[in-house]
Every structure is written in C-alpha cells, then in structure tokens.
Protein backbone atom coordinates (compact mmCIF):
# COMPACT_ATOMS: atom_id res chain seq x y z
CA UNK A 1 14.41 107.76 -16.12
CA UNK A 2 16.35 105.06 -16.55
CA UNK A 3 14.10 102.21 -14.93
CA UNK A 4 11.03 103.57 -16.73
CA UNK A 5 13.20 102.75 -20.27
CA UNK A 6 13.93 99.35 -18.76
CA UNK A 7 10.37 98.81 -17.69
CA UNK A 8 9.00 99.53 -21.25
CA UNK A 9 11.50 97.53 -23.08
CA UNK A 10 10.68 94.36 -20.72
CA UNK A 11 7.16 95.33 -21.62
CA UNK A 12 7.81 94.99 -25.21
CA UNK A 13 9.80 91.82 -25.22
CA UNK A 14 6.74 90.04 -23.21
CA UNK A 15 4.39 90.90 -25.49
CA UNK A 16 6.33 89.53 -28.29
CA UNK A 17 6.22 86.78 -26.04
CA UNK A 18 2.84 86.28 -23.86
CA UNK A 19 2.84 82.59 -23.63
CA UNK A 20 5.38 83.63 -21.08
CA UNK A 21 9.34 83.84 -20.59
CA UNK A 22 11.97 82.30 -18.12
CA UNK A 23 13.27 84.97 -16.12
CA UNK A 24 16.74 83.57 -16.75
CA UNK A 25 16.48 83.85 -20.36
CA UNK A 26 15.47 87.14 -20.30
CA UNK A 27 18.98 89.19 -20.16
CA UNK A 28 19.45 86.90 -23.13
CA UNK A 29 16.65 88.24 -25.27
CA UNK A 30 17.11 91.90 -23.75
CA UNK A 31 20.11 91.92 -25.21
CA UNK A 32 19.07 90.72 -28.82
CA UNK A 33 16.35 93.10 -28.46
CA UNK A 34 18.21 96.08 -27.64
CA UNK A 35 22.05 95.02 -27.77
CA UNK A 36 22.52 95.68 -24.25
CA UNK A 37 23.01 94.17 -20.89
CA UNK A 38 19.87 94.06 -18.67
CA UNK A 39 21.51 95.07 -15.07
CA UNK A 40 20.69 91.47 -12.78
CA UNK A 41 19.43 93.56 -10.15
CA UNK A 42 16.19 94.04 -12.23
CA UNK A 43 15.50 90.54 -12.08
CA UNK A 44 14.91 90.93 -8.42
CA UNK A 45 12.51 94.02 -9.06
CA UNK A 46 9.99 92.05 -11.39
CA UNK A 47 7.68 91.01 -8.27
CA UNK A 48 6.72 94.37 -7.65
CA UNK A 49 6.04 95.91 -10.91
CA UNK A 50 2.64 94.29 -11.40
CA UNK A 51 1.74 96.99 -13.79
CA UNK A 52 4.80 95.41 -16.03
CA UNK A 53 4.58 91.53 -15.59
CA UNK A 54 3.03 88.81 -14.00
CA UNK A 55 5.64 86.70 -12.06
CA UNK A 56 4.81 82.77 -11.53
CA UNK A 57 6.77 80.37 -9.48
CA UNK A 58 6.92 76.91 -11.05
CA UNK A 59 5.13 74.59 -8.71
CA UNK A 60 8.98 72.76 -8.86
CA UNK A 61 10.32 75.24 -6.28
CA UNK A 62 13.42 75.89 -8.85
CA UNK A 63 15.44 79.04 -8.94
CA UNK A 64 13.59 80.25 -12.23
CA UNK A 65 10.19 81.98 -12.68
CA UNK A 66 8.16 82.86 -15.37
CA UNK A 67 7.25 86.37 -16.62
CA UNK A 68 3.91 87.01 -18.32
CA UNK A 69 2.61 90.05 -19.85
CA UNK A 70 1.10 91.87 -17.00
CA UNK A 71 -2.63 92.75 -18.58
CA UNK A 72 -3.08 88.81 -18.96
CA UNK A 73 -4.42 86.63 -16.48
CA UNK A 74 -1.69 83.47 -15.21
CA UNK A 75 -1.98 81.41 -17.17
CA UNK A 76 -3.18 78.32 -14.66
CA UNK A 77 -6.89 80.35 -15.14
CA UNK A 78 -6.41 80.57 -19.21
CA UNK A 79 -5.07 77.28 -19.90
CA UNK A 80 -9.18 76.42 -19.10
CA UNK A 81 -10.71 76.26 -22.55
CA UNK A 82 -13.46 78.59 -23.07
CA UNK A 83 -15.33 76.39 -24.56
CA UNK A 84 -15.45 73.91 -21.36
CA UNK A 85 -17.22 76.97 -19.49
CA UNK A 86 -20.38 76.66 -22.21
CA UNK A 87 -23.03 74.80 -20.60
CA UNK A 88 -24.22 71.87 -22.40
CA UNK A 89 -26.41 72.47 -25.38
CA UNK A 90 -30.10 72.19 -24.34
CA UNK A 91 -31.56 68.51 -24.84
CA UNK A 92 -33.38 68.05 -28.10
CA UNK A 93 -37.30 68.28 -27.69
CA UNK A 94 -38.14 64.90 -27.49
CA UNK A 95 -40.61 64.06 -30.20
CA UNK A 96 -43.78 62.23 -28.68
CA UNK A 97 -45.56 65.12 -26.38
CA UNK A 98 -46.79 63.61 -23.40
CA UNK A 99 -50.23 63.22 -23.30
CA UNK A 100 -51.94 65.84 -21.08
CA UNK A 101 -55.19 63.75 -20.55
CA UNK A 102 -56.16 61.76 -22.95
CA UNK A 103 -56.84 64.24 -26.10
CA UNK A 104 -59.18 62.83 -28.17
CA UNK A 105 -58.39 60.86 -30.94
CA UNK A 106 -58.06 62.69 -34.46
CA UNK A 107 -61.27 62.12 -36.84
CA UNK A 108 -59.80 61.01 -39.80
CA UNK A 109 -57.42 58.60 -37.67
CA UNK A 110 -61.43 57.45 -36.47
CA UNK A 111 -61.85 56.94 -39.62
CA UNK A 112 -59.12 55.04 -40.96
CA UNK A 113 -60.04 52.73 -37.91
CA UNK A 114 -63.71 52.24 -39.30
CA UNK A 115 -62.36 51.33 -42.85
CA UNK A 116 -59.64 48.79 -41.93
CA UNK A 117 -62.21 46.63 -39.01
CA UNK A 118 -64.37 46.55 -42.08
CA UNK A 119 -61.59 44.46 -43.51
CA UNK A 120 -61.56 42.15 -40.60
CA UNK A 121 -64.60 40.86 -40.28
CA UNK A 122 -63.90 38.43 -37.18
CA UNK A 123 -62.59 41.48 -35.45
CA UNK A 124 -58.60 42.94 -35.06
CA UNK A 125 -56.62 42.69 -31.38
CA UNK A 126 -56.20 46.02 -30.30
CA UNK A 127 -52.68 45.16 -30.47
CA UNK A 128 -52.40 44.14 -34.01
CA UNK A 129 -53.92 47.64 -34.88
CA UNK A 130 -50.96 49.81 -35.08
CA UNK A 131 -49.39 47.31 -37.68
CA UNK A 132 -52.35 46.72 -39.67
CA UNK A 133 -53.16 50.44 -40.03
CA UNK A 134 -49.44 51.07 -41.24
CA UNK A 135 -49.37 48.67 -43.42
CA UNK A 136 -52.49 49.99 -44.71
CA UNK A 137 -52.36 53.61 -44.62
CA UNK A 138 -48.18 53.81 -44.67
CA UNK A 139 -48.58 56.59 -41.58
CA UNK A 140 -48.19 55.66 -37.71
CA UNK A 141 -50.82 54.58 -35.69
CA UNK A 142 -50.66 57.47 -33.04
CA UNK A 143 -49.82 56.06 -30.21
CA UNK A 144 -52.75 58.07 -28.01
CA UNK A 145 -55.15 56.20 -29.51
CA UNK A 146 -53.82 53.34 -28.69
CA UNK A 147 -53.69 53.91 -25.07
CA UNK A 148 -56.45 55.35 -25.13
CA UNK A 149 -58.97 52.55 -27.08
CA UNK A 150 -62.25 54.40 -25.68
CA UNK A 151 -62.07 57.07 -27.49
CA UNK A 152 -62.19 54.97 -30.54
CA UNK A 153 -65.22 53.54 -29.39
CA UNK A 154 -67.56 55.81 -31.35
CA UNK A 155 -66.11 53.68 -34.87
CA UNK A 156 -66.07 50.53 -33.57
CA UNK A 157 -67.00 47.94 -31.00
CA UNK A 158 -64.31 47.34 -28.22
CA UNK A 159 -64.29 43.85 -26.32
CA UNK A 160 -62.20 44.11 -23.36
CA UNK A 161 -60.55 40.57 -22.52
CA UNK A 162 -60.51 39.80 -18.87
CA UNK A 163 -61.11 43.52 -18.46
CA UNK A 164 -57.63 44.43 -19.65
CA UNK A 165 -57.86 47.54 -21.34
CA UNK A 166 -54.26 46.44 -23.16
CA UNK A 167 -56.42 43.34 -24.61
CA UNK A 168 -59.24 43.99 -26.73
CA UNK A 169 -60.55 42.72 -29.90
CA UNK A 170 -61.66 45.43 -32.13
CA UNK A 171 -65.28 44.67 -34.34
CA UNK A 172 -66.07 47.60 -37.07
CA UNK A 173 -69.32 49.09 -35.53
CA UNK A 174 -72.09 47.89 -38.20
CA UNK A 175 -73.61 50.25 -39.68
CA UNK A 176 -76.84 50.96 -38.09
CA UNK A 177 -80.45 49.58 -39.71
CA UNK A 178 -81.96 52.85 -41.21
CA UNK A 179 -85.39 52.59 -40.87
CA UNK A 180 -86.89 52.91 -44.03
C-alpha cells in the first residue's frame, strides 16, 4: 500500500544519506526526491518502524531528531574509531636475553680475553675490559662475561679486590712450563 511506498522511499533517501538526517528536513528532501509532499503524520510514525530508521534524540532535548539508516548502528557506538579497539602492538623483544644462569662464556670470546691480558702485562681492571676488548676486536664485550668473571678464569688469573667480584684485576694466565 500506500505506507509501504512511503516506507521505501524514506529508505532510499537515508541511504543516500547515512551520516544521518534531521527529521525536519526530511519533507524537504522527500519532496526533491520524489516531487511530492511527505504527509506530517509520518513523522510521528518513524519511532516504530525500526526495520526503516534509527531515530536519535539530540542530547539538547530540542523538537528535532535524527534519522539514520536503520541496518547501521547510532552512531554514538560508530563515531569510536576502529582502530582505538586494536590492542597495542606487542612490545619489541628486548635485545639482551636475560641470563638464565650464568651460561658459560663463548670460547673464542675466552680467547680474545687471553690475547688482549697478554698486552697488559701489569694486569687489566675487570672494568676496563669491555673497552679495551672493543677497541681491540671492534665487537662488544658480552656483557655475561662480564658479570660473570669466573668463567673467564680458565684464560686468565682473576684478583678479586676486597672480595668484590665487580673489582678485579685481570693477569693473562702464563703459559704453563712444559716440561721438557
């Protein structure tokens, strides 16, 4: 009937318009639409065709209301960005691993260690090492080794000051008399 031709042409002109129309302007685009007059008595039907339109009352408590296309959600749930729903990206693996134990101490880093006390001959603070051995080798001292001086001990001679195992001096281990 009638209504049902009203209904789909209301329809039409919100989804031309989904961001929503004032129910007052509506008879005015009706008309443009479909050069006629849109009877004012529908204007008091669009609260109960939910399958048509979405009515929302301004939060201003005005005469007017807005009409939405009735498949979307109101808008006060869309105008939420999708992309502030995402939850934040996961943190970047940080790069030093922390040390489960104290793993022991790469060979050729054992190595490297031998070579450069041999260069210091009056012995190397532990805490000059890291420096000395980039500036030497142009890699990083890994840092396990450094906290973790024992395991260096099979290369070299470690002498704890004051028993602080953050203080040593570091002697290259002479090489041991072969007996000949």
């Amino acid at each position: 009937g009638h209504m049902d031709e009203v209904q789909n042409r209301i329809k039409e002109i919100l989804d031309k318009h989904n961001n929503g129309i004032w129910i007052s302007k509506l008879p005015h685009f009706y008309k443009e639409f479909y050069k006629e007059d849109l009877n004012q008595g529908v204007l008091q039907q669009f609260e109960h065709w939910p399958h048509i339109c979405t009515v929302e009352k301004p939060c201003g408590g005005g005469q007017d209301s807005l009409l939405y296309p009735a498949r979307r959600e109101q808008p006060l749930k869309s105008d939420q960005d999708p992309e502030k729903e995402l939850p934040p990206p996961p943190p970047a693996p940080k790069q030093e691993v922390p040390s489960q134990g104290s793993p022991a101490v790469m060979p050729d880093v054992k190595e490297k260690v031998a070579e450069l006390l041999g260069k210091y001959s009056s012995g190397l603070w532990a805490s000059a090492l890291p420096k000395a051995f980039e500036d030497m080798y142009k890699v990083k001292f890994p840092e396990d080794a450094l906290k973790n001086l024992a395991s260096l001990s099979d290369v070299c001679t470690i002498n704890y000051i004051s028993g602080n195992t953050q203080k040593a001096i570091l002697y290259a281990k002479l090489p041991l008399p072969t007996d000949k």
